[in-house]
C-alpha atoms as a PDB file:
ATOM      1  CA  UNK A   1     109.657  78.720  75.113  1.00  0.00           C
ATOM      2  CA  UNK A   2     106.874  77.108  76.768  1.00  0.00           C
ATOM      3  CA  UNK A   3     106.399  77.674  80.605  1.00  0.00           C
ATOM      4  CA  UNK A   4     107.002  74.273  82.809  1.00  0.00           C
ATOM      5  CA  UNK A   5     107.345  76.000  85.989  1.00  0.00           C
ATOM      6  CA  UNK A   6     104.679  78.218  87.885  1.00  0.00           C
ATOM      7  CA  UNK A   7     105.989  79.613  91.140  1.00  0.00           C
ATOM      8  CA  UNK A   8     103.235  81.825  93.395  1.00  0.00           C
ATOM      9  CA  UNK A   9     103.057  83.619  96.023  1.00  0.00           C
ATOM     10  CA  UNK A  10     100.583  83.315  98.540  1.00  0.00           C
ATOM     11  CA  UNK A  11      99.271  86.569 100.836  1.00  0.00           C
ATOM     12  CA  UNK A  12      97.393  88.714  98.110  1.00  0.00           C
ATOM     13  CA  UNK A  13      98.475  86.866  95.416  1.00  0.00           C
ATOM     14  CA  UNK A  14      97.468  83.114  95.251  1.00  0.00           C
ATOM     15  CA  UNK A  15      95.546  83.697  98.527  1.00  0.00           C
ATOM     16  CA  UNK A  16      91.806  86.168  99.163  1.00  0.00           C
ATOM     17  CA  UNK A  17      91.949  88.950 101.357  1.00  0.00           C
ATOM     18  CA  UNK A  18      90.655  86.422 104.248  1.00  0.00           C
ATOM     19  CA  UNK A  19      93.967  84.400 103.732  1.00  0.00           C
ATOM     20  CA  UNK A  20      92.315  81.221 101.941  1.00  0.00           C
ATOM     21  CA  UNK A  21      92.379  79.590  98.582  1.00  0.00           C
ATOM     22  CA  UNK A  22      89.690  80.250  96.262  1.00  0.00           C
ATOM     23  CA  UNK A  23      87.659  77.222  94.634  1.00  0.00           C
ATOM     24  CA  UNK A  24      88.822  78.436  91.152  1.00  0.00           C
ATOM     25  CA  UNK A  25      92.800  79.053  92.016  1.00  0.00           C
ATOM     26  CA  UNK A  26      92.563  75.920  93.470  1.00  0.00           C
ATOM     27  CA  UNK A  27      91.099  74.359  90.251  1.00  0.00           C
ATOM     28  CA  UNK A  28      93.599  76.224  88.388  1.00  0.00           C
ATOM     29  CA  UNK A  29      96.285  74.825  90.260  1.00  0.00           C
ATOM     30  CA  UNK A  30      95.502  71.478  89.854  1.00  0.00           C
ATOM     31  CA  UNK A  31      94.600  71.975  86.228  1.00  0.00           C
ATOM     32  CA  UNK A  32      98.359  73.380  85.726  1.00  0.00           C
ATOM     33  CA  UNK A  33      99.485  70.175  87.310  1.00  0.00           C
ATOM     34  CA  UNK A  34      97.008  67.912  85.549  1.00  0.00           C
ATOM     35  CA  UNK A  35      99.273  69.111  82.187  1.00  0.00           C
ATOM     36  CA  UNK A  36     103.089  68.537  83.642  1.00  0.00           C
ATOM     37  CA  UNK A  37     103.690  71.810  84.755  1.00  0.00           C
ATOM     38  CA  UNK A  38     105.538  72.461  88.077  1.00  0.00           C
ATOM     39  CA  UNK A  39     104.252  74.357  90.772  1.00  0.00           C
ATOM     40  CA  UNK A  40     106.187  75.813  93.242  1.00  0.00           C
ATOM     41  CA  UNK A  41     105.469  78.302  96.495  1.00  0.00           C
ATOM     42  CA  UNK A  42     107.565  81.277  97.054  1.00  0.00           C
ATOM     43  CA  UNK A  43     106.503  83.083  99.817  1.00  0.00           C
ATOM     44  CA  UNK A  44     108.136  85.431 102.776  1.00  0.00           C
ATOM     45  CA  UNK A  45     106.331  83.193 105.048  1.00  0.00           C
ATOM     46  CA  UNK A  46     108.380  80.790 107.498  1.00  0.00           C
ATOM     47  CA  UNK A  47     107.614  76.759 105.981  1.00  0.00           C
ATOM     48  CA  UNK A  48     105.367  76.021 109.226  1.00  0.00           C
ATOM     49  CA  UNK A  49     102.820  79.029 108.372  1.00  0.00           C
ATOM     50  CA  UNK A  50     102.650  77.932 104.955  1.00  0.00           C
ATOM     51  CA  UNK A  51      98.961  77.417 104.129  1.00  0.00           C
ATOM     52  CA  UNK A  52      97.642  73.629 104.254  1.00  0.00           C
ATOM     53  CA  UNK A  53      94.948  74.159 101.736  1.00  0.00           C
ATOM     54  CA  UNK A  54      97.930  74.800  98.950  1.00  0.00           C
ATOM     55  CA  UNK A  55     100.629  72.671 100.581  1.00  0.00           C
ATOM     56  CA  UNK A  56      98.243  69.429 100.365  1.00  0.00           C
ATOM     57  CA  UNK A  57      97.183  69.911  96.960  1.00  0.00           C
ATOM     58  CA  UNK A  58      98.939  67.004  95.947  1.00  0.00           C
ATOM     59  CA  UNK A  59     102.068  67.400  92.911  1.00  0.00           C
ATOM     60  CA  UNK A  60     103.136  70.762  94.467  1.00  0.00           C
ATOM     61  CA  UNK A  61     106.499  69.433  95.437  1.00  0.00           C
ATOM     62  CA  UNK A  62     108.605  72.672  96.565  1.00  0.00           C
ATOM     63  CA  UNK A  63     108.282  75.561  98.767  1.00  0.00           C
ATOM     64  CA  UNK A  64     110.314  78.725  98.702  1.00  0.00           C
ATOM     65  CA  UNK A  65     110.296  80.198 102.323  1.00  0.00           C
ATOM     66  CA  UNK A  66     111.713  83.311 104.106  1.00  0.00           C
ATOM     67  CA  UNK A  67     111.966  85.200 100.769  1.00  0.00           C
ATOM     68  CA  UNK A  68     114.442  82.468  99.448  1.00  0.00           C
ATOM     69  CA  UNK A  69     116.307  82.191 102.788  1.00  0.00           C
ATOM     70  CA  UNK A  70     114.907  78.534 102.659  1.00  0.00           C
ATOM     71  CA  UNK A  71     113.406  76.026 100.186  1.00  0.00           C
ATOM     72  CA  UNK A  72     112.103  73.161 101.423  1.00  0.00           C
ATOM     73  CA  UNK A  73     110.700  69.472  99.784  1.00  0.00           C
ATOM     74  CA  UNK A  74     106.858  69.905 100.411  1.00  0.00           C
ATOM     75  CA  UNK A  75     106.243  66.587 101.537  1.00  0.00           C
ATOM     76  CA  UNK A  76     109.306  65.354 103.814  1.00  0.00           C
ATOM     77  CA  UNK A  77     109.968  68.911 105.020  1.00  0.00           C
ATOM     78  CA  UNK A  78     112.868  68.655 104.164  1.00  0.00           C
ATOM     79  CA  UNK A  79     115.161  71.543 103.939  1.00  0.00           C
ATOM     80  CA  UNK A  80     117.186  71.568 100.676  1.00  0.00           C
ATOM     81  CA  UNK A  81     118.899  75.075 100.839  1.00  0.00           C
ATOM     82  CA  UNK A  82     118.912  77.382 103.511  1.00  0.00           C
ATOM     83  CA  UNK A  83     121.074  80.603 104.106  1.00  0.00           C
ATOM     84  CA  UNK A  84     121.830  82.428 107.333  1.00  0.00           C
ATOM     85  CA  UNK A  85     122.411  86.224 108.290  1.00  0.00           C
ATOM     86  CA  UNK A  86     125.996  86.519 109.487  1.00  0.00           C
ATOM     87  CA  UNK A  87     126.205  86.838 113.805  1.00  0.00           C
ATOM     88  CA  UNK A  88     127.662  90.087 112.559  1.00  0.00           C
ATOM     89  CA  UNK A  89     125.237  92.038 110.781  1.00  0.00           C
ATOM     90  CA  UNK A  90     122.448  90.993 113.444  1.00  0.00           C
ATOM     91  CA  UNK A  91     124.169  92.360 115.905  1.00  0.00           C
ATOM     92  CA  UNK A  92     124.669  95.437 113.621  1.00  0.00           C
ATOM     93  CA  UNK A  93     121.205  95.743 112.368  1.00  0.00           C
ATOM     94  CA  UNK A  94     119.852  95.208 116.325  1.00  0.00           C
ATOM     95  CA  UNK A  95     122.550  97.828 117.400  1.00  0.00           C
ATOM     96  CA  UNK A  96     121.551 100.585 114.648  1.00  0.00           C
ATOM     97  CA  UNK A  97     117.815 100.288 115.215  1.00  0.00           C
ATOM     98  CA  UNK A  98     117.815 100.085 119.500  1.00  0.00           C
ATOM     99  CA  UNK A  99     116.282 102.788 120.020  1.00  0.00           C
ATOM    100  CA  UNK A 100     114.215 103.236 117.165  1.00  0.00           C
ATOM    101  CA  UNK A 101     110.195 102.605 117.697  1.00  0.00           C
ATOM    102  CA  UNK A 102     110.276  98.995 116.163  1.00  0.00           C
ATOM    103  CA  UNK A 103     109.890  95.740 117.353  1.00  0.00           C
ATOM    104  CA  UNK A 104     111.641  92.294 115.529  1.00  0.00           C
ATOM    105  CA  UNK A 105     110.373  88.828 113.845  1.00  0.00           C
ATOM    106  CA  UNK A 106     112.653  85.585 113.669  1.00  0.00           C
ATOM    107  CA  UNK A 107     112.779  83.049 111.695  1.00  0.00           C
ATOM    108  CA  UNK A 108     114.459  80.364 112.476  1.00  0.00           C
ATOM    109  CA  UNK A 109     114.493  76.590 110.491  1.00  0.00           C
ATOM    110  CA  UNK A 110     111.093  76.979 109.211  1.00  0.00           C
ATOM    111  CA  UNK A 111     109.327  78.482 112.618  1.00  0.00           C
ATOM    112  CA  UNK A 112     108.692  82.380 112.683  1.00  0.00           C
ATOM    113  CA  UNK A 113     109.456  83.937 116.330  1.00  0.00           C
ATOM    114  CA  UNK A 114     107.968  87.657 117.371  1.00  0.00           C
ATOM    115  CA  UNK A 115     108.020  90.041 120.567  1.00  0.00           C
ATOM    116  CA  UNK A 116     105.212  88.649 122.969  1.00  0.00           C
ATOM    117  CA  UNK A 117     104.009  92.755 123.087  1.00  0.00           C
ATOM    118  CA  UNK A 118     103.373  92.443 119.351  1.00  0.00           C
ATOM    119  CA  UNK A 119     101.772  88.830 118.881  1.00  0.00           C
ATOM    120  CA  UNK A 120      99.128  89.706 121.708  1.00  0.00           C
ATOM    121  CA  UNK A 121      98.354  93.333 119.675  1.00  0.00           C
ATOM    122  CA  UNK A 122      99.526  93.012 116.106  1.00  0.00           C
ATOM    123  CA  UNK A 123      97.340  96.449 115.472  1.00  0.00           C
ATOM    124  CA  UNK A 124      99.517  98.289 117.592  1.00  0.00           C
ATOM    125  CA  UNK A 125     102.762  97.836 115.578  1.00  0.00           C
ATOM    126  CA  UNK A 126     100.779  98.640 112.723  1.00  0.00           C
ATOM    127  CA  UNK A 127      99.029  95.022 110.997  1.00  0.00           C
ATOM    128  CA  UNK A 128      95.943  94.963 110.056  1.00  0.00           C
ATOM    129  CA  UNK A 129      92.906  93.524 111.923  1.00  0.00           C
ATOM    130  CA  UNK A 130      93.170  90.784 109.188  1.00  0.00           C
ATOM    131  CA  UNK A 131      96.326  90.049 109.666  1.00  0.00           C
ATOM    132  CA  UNK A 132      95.603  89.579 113.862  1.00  0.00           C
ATOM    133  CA  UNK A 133      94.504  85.927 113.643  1.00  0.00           C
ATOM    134  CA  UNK A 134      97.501  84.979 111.311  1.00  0.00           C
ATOM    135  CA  UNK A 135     100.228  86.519 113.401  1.00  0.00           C
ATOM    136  CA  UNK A 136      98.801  84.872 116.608  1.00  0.00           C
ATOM    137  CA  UNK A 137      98.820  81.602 115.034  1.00  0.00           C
ATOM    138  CA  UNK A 138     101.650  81.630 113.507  1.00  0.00           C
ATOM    139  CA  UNK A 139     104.667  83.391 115.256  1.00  0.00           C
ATOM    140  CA  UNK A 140     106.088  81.944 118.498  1.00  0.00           C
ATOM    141  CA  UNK A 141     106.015  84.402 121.625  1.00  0.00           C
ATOM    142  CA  UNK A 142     109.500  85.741 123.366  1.00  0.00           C
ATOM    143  CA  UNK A 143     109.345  87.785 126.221  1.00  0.00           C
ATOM    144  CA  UNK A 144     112.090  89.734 124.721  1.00  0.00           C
ATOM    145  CA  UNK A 145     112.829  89.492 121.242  1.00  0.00           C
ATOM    146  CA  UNK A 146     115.781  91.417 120.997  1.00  0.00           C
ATOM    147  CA  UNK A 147     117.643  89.173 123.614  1.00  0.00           C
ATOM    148  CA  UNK A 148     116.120  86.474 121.561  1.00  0.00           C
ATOM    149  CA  UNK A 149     117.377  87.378 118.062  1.00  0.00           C
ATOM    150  CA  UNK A 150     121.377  88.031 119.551  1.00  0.00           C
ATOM    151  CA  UNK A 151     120.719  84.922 121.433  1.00  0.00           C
ATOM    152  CA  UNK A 152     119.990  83.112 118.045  1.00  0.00           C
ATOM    153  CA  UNK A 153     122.585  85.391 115.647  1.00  0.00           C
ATOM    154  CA  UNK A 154     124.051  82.534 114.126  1.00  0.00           C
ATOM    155  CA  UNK A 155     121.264  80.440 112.982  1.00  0.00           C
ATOM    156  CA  UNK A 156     119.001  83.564 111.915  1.00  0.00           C
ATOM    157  CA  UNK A 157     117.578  82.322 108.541  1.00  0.00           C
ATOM    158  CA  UNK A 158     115.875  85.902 108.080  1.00  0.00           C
ATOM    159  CA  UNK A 159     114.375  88.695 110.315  1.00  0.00           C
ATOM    160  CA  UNK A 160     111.696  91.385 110.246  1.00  0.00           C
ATOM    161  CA  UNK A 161     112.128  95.133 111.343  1.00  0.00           C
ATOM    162  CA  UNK A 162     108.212  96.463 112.321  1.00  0.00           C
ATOM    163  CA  UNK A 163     107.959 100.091 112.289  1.00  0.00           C
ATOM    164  CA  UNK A 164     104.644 101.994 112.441  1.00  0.00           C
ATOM    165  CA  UNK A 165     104.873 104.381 109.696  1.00  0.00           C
ATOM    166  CA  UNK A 166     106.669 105.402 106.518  1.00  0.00           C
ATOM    167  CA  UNK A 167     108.869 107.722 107.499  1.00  0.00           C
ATOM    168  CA  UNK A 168     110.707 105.567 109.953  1.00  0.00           C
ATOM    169  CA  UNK A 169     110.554 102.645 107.402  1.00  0.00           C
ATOM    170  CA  UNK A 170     112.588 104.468 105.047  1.00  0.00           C
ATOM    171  CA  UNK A 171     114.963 105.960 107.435  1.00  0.00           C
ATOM    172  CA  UNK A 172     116.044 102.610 108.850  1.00  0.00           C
ATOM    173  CA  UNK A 173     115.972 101.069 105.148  1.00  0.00           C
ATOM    174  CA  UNK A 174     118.706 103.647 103.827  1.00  0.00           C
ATOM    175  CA  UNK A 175     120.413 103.651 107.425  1.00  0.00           C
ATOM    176  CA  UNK A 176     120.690  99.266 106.580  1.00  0.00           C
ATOM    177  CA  UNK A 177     121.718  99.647 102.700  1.00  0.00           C
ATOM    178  CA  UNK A 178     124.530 102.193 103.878  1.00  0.00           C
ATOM    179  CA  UNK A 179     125.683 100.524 107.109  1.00  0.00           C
ATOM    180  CA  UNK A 180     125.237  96.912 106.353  1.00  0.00           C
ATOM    181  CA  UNK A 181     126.501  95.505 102.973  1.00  0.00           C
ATOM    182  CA  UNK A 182     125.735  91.554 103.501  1.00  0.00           C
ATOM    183  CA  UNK A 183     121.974  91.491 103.496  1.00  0.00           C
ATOM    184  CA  UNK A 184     118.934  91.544 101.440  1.00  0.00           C
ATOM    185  CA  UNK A 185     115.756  93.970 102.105  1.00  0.00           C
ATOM    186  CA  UNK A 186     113.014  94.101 100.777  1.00  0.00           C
ATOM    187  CA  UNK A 187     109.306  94.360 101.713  1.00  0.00           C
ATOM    188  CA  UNK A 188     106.007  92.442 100.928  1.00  0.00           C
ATOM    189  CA  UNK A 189     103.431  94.730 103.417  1.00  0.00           C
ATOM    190  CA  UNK A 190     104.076  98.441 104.683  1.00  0.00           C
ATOM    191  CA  UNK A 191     105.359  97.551 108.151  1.00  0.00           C
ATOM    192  CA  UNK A 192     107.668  95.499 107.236  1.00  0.00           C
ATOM    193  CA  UNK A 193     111.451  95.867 106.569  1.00  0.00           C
ATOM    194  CA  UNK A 194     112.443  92.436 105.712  1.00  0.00           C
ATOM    195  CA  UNK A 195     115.830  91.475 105.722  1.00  0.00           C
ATOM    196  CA  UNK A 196     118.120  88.267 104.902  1.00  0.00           C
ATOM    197  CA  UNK A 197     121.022  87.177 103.624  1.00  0.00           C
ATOM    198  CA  UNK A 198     122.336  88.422 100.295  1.00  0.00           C
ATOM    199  CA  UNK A 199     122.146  85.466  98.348  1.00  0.00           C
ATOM    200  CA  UNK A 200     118.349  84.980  99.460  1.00  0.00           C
ATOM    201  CA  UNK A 201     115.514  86.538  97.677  1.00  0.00           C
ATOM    202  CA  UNK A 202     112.106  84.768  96.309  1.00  0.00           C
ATOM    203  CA  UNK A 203     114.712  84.793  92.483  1.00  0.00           C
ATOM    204  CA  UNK A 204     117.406  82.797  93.526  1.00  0.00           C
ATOM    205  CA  UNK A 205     115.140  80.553  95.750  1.00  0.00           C
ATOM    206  CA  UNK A 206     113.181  79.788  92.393  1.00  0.00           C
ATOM    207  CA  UNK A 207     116.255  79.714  90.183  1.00  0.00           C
ATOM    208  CA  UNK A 208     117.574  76.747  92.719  1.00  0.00           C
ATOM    209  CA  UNK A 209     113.989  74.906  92.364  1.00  0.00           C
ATOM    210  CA  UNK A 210     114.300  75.636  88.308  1.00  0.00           C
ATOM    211  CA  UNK A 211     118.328  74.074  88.277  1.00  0.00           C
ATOM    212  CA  UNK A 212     116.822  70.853  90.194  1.00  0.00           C
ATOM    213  CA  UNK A 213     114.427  70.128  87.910  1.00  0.00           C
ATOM    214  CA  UNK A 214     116.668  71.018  84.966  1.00  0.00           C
ATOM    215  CA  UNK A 215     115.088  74.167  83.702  1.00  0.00           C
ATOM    216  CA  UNK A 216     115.870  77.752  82.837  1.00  0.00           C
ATOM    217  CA  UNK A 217     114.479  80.666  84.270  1.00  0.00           C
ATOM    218  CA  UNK A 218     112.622  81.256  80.766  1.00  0.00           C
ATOM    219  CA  UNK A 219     110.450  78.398  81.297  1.00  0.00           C
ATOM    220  CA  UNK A 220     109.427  79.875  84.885  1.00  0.00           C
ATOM    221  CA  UNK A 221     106.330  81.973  85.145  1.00  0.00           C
ATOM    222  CA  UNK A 222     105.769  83.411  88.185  1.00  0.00           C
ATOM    223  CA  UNK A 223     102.950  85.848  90.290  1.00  0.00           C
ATOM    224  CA  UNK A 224     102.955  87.918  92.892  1.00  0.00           C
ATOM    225  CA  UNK A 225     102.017  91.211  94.370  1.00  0.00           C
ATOM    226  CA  UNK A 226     104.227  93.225  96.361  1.00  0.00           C
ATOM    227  CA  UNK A 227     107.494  94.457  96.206  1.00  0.00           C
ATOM    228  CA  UNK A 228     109.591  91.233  97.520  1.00  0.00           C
ATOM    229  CA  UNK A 229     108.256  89.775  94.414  1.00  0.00           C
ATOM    230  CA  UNK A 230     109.519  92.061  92.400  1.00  0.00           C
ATOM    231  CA  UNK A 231     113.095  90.437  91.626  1.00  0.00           C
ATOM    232  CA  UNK A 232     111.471  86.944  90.824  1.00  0.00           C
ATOM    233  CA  UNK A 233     108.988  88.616  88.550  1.00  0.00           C
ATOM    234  CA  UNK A 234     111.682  90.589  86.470  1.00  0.00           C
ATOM    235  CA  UNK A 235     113.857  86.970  86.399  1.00  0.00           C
ATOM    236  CA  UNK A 236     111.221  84.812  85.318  1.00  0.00           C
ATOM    237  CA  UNK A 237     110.645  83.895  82.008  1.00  0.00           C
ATOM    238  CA  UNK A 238     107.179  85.220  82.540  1.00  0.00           C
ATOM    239  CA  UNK A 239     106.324  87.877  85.736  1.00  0.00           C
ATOM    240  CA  UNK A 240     102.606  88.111  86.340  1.00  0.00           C
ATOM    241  CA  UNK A 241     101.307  90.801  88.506  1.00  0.00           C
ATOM    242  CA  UNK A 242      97.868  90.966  90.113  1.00  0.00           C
ATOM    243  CA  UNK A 243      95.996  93.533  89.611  1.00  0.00           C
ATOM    244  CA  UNK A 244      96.547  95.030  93.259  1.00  0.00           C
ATOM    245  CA  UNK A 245     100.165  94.645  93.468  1.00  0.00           C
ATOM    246  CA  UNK A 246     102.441  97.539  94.278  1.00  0.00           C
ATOM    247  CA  UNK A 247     104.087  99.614  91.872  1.00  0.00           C
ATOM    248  CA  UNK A 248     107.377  98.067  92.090  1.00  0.00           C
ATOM    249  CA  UNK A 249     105.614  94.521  91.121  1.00  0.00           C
ATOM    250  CA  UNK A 250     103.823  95.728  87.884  1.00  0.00           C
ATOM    251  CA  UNK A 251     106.998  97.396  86.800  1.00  0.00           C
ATOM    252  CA  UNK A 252     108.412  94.371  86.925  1.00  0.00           C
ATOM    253  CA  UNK A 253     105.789  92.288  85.385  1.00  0.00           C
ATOM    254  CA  UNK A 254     105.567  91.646  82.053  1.00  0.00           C
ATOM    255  CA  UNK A 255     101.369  90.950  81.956  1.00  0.00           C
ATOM    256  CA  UNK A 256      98.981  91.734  84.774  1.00  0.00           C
ATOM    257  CA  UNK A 257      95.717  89.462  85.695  1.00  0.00           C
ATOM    258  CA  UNK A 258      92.888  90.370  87.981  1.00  0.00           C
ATOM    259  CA  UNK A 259      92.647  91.096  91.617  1.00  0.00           C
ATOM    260  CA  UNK A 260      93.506  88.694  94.423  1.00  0.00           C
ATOM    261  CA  UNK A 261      89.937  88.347  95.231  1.00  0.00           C
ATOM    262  CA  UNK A 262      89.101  87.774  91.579  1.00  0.00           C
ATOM    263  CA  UNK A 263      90.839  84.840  90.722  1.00  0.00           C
ATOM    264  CA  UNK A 264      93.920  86.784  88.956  1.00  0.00           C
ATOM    265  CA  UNK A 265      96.100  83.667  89.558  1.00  0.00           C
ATOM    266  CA  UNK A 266      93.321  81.051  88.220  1.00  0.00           C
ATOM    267  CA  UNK A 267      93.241  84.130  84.716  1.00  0.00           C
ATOM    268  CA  UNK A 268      96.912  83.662  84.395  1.00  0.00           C
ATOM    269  CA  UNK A 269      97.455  80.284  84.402  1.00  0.00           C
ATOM    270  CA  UNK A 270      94.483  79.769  82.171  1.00  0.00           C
ATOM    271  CA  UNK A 271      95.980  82.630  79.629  1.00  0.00           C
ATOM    272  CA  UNK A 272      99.332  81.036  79.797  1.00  0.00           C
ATOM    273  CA  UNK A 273      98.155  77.311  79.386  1.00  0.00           C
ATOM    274  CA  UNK A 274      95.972  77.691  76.868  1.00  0.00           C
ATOM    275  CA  UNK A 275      92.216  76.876  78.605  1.00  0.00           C
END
């Protein structure tokens, strides 16, 4: 079956290690659309830090945000599906990790929300110095986060737990899985526990995109790197890893292109489409 669907992620996938599109994705992109294929984000990023530079390429009409919490119509903004954590397992997951060494991310109807501590000094918690500039343009400040997030509890679309190591990452992930049933984790960089509603995940948010336009799943190809994209890549008719994705992703993957920084996405949809 032929692929009519392309869905991508963006950090270290579709995007270089600086966080921008490369001339020859961006040619590839266009050159998928140029032959009727649909192109579709699906990203863990909240719909306001999506990147411009892919978001204006005109014919990419959907977005899949928050790791499927949300998918949104590119160019209204609006929001077609959207799922919430219950009040009840925020209060849960805040309540099991209070006094662990973390700190929290919202996201909220598109806008992303973080501890004022960690937006001014992202390294601290544990980002990368390339990841500085992103977080401070992208995540709303709150004095106190915590207060925020129980504030917010019903209207949560998705949340972040930021932990500075490995070892406390995959305490609280086993202390979640056992303690609260209703939610989805998963993880796209090492500090991050990322956690949403159990009918999200980057899968079904492309599986809702692919029934809206008609399609299975087996006409879907889709990239990525890390281990949130792990799900959409074994459901796809086609999973594509790049070559720096995590172990979990190329397990999944059925075919692996080049690097991030070497144009793996631009490879792929060439190989697939026939250039």
């Amino acid at each position: 079956m032929s692929v009519k669907c392309i869905a991508l992620d963006m950090d270290r996938t579709t995007l270089n290690a600086q966080g921008m599109l490369s001339e020859e994705n961006r040619k590839a992109i266009c050159f998928a659309i140029e032959k009727g294929v649909h192109v579709v984000i699906a990203s863990g990023r909240a719909f306001s830090s999506l990147p411009g530079e892919v978001t204006g390429i005109p014919g990419i009409e959907y977005a899949v945000t928050c790791n499927g919490a949300e998918v949104y119509e590119i160019s209204t903004g609006k929001c077609l599906k959207s799922s919430c954590l219950s009040p009840e397992s925020v209060e849960r997951i805040l309540s099991l990790t209070e006094k662990g060494d973390v700190t929290y991310e919202g996201f909220i109807r598109g806008k992303a929300f973080a501890g004022e501590k960690y937006v001014k000094d992202p390294v601290r918690f544990g980002a990368t110095r390339q990841a500085v500039d992103y977080v401070q343009r992208t995540r709303q400040m709150e004095p106190d986060i915590r207060a925020f997030l129980l504030s917010h509890k019903e209207e949560l679309n998705s949340m972040d737990i930021i932990v500075k190591n490995e070892d406390v990452k995959e305490a609280i992930w086993a202390l979640l899985e056992k303690e609260v049933p209703d939610i989805y984790i998963t993880s796209s960089i090492v500090q991050l526990i990322e956690i949403s509603s159990l009918y999200s995940g980057k899968h079904n948010g492309v599986r809702f995109i692919a029934d809206q336009l008609g399609l299975s799943m087996e006409e879907v190809a889709a990239f990525g790197d890390a281990d949130n994209d792990a799900d959409m890549l074994k459901e796809a008719g086609v999973g594509i890893a790049v070559g720096n994705a995590s172990g979990l992703a190329m397990e999944a993957a059925d075919m692996v292109v080049p690097h991030h920084d070497r144009d793996g996405v631009a490879a792929g949809i060439y190989q697939l489409l026939g250039k």
